[in-house]
C-alpha atoms as a PDB file:
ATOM      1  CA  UNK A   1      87.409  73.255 116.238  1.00  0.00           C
ATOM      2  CA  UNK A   2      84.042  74.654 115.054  1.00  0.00           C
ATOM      3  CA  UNK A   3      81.138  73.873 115.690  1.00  0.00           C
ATOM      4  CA  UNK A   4      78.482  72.681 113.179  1.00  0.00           C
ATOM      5  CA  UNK A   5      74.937  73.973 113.552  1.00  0.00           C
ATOM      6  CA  UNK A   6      71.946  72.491 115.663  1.00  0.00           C
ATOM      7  CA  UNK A   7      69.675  70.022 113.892  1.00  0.00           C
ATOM      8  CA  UNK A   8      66.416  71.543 112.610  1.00  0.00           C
ATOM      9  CA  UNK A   9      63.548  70.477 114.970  1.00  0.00           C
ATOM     10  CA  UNK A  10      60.609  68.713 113.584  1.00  0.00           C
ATOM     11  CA  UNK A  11      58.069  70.850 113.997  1.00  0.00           C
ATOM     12  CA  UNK A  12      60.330  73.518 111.968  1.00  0.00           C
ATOM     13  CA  UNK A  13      60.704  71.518 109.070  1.00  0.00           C
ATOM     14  CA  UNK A  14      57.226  70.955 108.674  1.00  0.00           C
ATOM     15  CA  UNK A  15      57.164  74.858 108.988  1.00  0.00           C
ATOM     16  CA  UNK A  16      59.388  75.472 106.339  1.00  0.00           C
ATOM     17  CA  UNK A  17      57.976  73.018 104.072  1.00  0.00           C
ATOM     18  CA  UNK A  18      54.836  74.284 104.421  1.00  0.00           C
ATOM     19  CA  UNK A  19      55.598  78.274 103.632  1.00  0.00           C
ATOM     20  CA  UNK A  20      57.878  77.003 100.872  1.00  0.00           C
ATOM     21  CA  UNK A  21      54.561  75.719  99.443  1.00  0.00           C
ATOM     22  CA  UNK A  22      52.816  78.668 100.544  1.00  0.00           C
ATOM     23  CA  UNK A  23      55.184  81.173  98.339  1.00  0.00           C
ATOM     24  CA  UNK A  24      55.312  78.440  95.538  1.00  0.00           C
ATOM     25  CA  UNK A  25      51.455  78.917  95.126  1.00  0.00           C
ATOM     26  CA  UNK A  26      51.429  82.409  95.267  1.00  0.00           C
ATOM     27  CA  UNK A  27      54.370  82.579  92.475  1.00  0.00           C
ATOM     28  CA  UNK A  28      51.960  80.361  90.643  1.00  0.00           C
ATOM     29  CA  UNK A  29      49.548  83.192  91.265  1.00  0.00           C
ATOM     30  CA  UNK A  30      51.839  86.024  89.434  1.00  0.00           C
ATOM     31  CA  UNK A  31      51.494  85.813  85.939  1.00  0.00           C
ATOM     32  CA  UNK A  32      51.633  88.717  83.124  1.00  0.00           C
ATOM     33  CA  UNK A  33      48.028  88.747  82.816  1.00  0.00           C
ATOM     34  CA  UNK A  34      47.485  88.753  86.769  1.00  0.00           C
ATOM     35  CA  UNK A  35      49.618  92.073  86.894  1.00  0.00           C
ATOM     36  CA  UNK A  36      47.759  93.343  84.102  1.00  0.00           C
ATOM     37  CA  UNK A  37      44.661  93.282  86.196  1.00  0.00           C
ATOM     38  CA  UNK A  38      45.809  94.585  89.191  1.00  0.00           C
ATOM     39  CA  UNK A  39      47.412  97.245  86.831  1.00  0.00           C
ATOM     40  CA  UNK A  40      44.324  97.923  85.321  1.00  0.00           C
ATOM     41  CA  UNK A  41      42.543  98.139  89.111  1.00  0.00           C
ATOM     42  CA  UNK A  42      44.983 100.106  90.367  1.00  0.00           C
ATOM     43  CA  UNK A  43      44.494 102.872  87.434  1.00  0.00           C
ATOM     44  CA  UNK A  44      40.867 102.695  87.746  1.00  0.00           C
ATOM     45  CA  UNK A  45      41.130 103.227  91.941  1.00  0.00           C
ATOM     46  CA  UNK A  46      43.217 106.588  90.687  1.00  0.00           C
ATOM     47  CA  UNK A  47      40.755 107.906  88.294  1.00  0.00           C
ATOM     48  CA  UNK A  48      37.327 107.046  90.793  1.00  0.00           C
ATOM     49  CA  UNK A  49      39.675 109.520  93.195  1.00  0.00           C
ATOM     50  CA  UNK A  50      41.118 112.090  90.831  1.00  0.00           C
ATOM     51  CA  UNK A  51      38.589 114.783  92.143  1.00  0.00           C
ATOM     52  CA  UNK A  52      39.886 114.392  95.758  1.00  0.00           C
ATOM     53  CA  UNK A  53      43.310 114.883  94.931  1.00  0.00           C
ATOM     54  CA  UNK A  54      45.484 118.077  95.615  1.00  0.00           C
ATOM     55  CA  UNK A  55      47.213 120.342  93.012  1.00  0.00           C
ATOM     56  CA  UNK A  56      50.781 119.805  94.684  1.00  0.00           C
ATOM     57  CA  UNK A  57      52.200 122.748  92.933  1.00  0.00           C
ATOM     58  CA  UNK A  58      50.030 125.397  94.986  1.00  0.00           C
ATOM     59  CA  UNK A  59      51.474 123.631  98.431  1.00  0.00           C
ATOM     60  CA  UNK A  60      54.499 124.079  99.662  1.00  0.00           C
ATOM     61  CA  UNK A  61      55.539 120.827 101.225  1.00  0.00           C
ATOM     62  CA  UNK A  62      58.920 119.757 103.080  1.00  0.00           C
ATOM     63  CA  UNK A  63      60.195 116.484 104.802  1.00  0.00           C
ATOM     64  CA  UNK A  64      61.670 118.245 107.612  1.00  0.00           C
ATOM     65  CA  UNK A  65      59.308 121.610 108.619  1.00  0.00           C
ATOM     66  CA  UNK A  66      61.187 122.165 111.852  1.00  0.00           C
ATOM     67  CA  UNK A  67      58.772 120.802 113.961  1.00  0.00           C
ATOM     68  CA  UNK A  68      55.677 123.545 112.684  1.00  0.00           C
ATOM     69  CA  UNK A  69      53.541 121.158 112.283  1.00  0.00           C
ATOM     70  CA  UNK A  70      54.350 118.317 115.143  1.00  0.00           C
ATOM     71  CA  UNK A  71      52.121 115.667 116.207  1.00  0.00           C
ATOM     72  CA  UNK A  72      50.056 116.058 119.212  1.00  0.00           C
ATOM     73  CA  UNK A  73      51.415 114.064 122.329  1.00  0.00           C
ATOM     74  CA  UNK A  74      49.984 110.976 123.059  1.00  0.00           C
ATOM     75  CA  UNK A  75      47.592 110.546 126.531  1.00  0.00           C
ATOM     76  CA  UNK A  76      50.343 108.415 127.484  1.00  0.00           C
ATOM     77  CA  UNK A  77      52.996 110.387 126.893  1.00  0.00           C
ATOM     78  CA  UNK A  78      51.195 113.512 128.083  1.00  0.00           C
ATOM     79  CA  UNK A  79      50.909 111.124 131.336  1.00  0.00           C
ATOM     80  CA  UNK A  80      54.306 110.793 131.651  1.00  0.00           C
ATOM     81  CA  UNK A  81      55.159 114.394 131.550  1.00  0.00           C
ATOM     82  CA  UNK A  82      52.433 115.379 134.210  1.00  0.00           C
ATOM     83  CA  UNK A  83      53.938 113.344 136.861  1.00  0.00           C
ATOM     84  CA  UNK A  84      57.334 114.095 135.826  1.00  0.00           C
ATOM     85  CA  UNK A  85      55.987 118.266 136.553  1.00  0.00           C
ATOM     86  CA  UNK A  86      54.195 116.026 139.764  1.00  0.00           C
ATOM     87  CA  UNK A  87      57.945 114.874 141.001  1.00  0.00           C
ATOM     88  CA  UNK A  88      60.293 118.076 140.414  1.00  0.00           C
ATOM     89  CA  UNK A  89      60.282 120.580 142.872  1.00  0.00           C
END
């Protein structure tokens, strides 16, 4: 015998109904010229920046560096690790 789901609760039907008029607004909100714009900004934010970028091609870069260039520890975790060095003999 299986069971059928629980009943929505009030208060999350009024939830869903309201987000499902949230997102219908903002698909109202996407339209061929609005992309355009944001296309537009977007290219312009590139340009303003263009003489802060980095020529790519003189760097070497790699996902995994093999831990040559590893984050700093955190205070907390540096915490950790002092009174683990406090505890062993």
């Amino acid at each position: 015998m299986a069971k059928g789901l629980a009943e929505e609760s009030l208060k999350t039907k009024k939830t869903r109904e309201k987000l499902r008029k949230l997102l219908s607004e903002m698909d109202k909100e996407i339209t061929t010229q609005a992309l355009k714009r944001k296309s537009t900004e977007i290219h312009r934010w590139i340009a303003r920046r263009a003489s802060d970028r980095v020529a790519l091609r003189t760097k070497s870069i790699s996902l995994f560096d093999e831990n040559q260039n590893a984050a700093d520890l955190s205070q907390k975790v540096t915490a950790v690790v002092d009174k683990l060095k406090k505890l062993a003999p």
